[in-house]
Protein backbone atom coordinates (compact mmCIF):
# COMPACT_ATOMS: atom_id res chain seq x y z
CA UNK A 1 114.31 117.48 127.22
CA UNK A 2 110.79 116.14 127.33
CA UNK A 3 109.86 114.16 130.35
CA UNK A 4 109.48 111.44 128.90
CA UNK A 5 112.87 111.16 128.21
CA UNK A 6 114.45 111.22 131.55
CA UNK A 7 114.19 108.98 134.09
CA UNK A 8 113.28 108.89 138.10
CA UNK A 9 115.99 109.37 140.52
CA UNK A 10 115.34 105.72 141.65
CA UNK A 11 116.91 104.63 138.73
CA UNK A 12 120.08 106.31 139.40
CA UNK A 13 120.60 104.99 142.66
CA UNK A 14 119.82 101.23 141.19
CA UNK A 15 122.63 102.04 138.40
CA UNK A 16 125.18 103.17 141.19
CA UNK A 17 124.08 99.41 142.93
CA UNK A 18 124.79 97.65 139.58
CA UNK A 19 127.84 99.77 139.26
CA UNK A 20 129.16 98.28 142.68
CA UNK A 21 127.94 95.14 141.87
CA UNK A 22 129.54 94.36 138.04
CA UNK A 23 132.62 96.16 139.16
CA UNK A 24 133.54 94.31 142.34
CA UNK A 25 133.71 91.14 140.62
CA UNK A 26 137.33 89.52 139.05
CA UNK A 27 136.90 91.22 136.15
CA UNK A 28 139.87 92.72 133.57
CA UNK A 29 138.52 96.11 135.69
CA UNK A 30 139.19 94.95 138.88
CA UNK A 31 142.23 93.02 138.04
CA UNK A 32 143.80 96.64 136.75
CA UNK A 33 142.42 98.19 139.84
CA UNK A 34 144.24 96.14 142.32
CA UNK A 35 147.64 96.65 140.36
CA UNK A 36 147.26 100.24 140.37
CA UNK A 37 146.35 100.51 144.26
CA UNK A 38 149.61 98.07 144.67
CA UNK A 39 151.92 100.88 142.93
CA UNK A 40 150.29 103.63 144.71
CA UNK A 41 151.10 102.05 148.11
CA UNK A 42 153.34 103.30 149.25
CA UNK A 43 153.93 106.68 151.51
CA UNK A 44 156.83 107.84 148.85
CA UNK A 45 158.00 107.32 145.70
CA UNK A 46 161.26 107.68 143.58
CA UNK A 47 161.57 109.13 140.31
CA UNK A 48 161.62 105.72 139.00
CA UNK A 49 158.58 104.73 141.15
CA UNK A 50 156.49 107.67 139.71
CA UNK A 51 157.36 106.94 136.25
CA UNK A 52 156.58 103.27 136.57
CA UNK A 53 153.21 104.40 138.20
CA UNK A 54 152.65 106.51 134.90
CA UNK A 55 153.59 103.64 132.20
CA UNK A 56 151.52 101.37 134.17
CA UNK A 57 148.41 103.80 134.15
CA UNK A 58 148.95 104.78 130.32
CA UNK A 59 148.97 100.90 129.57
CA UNK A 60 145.58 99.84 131.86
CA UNK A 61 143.53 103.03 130.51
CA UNK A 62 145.00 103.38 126.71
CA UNK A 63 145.25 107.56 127.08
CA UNK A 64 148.30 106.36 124.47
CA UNK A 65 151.07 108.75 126.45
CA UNK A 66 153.56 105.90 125.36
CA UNK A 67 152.90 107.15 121.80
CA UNK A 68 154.26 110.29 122.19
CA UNK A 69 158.48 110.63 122.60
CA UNK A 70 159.19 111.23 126.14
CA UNK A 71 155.49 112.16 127.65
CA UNK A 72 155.48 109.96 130.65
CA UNK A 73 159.55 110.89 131.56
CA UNK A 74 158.35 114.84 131.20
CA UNK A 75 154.79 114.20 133.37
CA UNK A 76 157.28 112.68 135.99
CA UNK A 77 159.99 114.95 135.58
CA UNK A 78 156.81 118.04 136.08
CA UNK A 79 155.82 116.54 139.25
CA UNK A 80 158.92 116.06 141.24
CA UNK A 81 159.92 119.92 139.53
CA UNK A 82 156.73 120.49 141.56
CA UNK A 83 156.09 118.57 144.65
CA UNK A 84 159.30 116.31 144.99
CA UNK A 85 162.24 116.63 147.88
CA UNK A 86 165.31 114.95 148.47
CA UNK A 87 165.09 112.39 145.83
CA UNK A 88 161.65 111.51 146.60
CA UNK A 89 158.01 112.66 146.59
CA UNK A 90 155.77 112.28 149.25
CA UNK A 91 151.84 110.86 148.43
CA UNK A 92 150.21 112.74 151.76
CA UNK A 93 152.00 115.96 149.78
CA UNK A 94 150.83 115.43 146.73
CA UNK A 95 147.16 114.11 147.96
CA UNK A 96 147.24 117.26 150.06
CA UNK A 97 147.64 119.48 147.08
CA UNK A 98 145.22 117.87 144.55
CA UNK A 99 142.74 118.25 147.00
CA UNK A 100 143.32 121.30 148.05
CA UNK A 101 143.29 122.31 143.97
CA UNK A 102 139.39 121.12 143.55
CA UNK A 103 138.59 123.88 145.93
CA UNK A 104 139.81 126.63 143.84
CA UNK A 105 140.35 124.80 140.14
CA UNK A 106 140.54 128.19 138.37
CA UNK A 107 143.89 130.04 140.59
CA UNK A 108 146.51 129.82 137.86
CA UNK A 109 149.18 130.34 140.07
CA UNK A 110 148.27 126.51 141.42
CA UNK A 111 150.93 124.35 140.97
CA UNK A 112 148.55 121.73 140.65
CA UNK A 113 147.07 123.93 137.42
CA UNK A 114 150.24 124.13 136.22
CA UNK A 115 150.97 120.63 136.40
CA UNK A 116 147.81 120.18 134.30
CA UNK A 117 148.09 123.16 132.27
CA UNK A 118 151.69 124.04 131.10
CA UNK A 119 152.10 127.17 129.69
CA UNK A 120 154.33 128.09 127.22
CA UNK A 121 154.86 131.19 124.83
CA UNK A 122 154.87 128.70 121.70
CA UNK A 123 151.24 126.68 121.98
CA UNK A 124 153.05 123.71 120.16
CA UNK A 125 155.46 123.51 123.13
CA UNK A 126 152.79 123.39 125.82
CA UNK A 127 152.08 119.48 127.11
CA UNK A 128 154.59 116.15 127.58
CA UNK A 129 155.89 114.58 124.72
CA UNK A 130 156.63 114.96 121.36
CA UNK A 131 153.91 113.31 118.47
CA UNK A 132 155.70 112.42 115.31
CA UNK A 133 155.00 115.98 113.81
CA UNK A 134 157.14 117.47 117.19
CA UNK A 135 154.51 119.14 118.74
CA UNK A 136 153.18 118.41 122.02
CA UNK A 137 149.89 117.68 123.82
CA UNK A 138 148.19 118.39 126.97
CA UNK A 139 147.47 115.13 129.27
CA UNK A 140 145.21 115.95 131.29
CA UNK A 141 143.68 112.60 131.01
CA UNK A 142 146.82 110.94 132.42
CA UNK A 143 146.94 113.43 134.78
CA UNK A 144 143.82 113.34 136.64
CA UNK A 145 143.99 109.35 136.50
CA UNK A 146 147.19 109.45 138.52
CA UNK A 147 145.68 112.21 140.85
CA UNK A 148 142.64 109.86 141.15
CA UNK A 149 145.02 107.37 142.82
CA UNK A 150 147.72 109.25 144.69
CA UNK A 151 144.21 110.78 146.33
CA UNK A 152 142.81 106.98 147.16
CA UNK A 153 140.38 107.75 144.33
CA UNK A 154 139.04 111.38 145.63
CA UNK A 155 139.50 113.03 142.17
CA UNK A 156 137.78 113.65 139.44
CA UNK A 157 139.00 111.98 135.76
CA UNK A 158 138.58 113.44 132.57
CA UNK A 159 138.68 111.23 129.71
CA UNK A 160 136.39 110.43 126.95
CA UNK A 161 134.05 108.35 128.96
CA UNK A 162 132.76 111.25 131.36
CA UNK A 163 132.95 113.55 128.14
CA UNK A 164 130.09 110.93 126.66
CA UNK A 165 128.28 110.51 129.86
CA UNK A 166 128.17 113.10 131.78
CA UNK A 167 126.05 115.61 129.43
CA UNK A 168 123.67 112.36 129.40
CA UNK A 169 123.08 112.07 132.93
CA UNK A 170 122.58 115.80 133.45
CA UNK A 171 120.08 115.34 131.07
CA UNK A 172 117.91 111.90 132.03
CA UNK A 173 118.21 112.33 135.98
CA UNK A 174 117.44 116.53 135.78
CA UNK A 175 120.65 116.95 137.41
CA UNK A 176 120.11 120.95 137.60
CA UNK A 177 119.14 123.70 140.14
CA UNK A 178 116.22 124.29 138.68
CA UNK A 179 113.79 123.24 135.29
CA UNK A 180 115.39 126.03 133.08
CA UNK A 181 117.58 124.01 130.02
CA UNK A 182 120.03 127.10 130.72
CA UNK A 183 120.76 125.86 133.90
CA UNK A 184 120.95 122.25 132.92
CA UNK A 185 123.22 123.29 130.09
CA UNK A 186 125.29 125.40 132.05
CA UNK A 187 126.79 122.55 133.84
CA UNK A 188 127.05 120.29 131.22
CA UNK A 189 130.98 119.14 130.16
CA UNK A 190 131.26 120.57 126.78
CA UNK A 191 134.25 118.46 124.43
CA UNK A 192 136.60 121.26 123.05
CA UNK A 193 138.38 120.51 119.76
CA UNK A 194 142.37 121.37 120.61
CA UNK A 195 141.73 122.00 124.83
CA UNK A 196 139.22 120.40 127.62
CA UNK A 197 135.86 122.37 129.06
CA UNK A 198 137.85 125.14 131.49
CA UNK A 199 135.29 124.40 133.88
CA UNK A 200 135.74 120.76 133.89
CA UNK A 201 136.38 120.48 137.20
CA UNK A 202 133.78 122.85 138.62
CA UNK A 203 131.22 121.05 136.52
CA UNK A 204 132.14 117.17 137.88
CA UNK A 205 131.96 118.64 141.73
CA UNK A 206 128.37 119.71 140.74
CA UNK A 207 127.56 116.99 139.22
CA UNK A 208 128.78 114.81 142.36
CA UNK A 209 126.92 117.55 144.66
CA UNK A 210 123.80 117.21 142.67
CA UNK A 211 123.69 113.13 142.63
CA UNK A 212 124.16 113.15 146.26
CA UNK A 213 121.52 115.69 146.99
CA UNK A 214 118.83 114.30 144.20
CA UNK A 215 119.82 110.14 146.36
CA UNK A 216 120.00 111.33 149.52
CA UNK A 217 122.95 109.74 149.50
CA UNK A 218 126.11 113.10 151.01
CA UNK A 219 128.69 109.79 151.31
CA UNK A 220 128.70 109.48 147.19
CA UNK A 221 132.20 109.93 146.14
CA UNK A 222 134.16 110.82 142.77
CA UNK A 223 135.33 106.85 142.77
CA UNK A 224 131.45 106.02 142.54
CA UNK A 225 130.75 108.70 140.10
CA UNK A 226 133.51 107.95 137.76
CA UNK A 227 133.04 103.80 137.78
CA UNK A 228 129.45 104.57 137.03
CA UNK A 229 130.44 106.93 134.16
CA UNK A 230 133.01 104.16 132.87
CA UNK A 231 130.83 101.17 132.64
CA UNK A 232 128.02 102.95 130.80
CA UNK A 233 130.50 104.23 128.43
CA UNK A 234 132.08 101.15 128.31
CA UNK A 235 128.22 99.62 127.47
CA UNK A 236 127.45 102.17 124.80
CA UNK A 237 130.65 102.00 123.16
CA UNK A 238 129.77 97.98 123.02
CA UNK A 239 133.09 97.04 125.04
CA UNK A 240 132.51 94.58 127.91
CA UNK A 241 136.51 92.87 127.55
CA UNK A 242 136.83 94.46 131.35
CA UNK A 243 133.35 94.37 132.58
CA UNK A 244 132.81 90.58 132.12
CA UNK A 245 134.55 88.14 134.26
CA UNK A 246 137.31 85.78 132.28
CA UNK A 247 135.07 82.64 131.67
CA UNK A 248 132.16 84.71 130.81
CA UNK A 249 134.56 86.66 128.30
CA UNK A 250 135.19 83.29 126.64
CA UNK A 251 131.84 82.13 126.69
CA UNK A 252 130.51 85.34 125.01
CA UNK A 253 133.45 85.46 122.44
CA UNK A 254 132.85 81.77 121.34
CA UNK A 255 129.05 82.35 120.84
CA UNK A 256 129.75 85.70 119.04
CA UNK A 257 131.82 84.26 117.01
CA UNK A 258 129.95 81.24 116.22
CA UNK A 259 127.27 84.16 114.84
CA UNK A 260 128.85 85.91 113.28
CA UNK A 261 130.86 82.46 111.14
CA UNK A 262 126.89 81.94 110.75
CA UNK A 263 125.81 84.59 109.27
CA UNK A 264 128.98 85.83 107.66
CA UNK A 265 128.05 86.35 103.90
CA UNK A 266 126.33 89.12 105.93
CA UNK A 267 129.21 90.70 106.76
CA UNK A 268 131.22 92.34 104.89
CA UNK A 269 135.24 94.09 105.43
């Protein structure tokens, strides 16, 4: 990429101020937010409890779990198989051992990489839930969102968002060890048709690393990283429903509206 193209380190740190700043209004973002932190509470949680704390995160972030015929009831049913004790699961435990999994995210005999990577003999078999064909999927999305919380948002999330926007930031900020593109390419998320980048992880802690070497800034966290990731996706993708504040919301729906009733033999279905 040409300099031309990418943009000064200054920048970044004024889109991780905006970040703060759009976010920590009463938006449909924050609103979610403050559910979610509600649910994840407490020290332990039932079966029921981690279940409801799955539905509730498929709903607020659409990863569409509740499409598939039992996903949520198996993701629960794989943690407490995992991690759970006497009826119950305990969050220091399972904060403990998602942490502990970013420092090694490539030991297969993790339980944390098995939670996020079941293995099967039959690849149709491997993931939670059934689609209507009866094969399964992997959801790691869903996954690493909960993980994001039961950590008090020290973990990194995969879903399509960071997929869009984190190739684009290595590239306009220079996130990379050196001016080479092979090194900027190397750490760049790549989107795999049927599985995610195996590196994923690896490639977000650089990316944090990076951003908080290139700002100065070694108190930059995953929760900063990954709100910044969401609201420029959210921006390209044109969808501001969470980012704007409820009257706002109306306001810009009535004028759209009005423009588009304006101009309508324009449009076309």
């Amino acid at each position: 990429m040409s300099k031309e193209n990418t943009l000064p380190i200054s920048d970044l740190e004024k889109i991780f101020e905006l970040s703060k700043s759009i976010l920590g209004k009463e938006t449909g973002y924050s609103h979610n937010r403050k559910i979610l932190k509600k649910l994840f509470g407490k020290g332990e949680y039932t079966f029921e409890e981690v279940l409801n704390q799955r539905i509730a995160l498929d709903r607020m972030y659409s990863t569409n779990m509740n499409r598939r015929a039992f996903g949520e009831y198996e993701i629960a049913k794989g943690i407490f198989k995992l991690f759970g004790k006497e009826n119950v699961v305990k969050k220091k435990v399972l904060s403990d051992r998602f942490e502990a999994f970013l420092e090694n995210p490539s030991n297969e005999d993790d339980e944390v990489y098995q939670l996020l990577f079941p293995d099967t003999d039959d690849s149709d078999n491997s993931g939670y839930g059934y689609q209507k064909n009866g094969k399964k999927l992997n959801a790691i999305s869903l996954i690493t969102k909960y993980a994001y919380y039961v950590t008090n948002d020290n973990f990194p999330i995969y879903d399509s968002l960071v997929l869009l926007m984190q190739p684009k930031f290595i590239d306009k900020f220079e996130l990379q060890c050196s001016n080479k593109n092979q090194i900027r390419n190397k750490c760049k998320i790549t989107k795999h048709t049927k599985s995610i980048d195996p590196q994923f992880f690896e490639k977000m802690k650089y990316t944090l690393d990076k951003m908080q070497e290139q700002t100065g800034n070694g108190n930059l966290t995953y929760a900063e990283m990954d709100s910044v990731f969401w609201l420029c996706g959210k921006l390209t993708n044109y969808s501001i429903s969470l980012i704007l504040e409820y009257p706002k919301y109306i306001d810009f729906k009535d004028a759209a509206l009005k423009q588009i009733d304006k101009n309508k033999d324009n449009f076309t279905i």
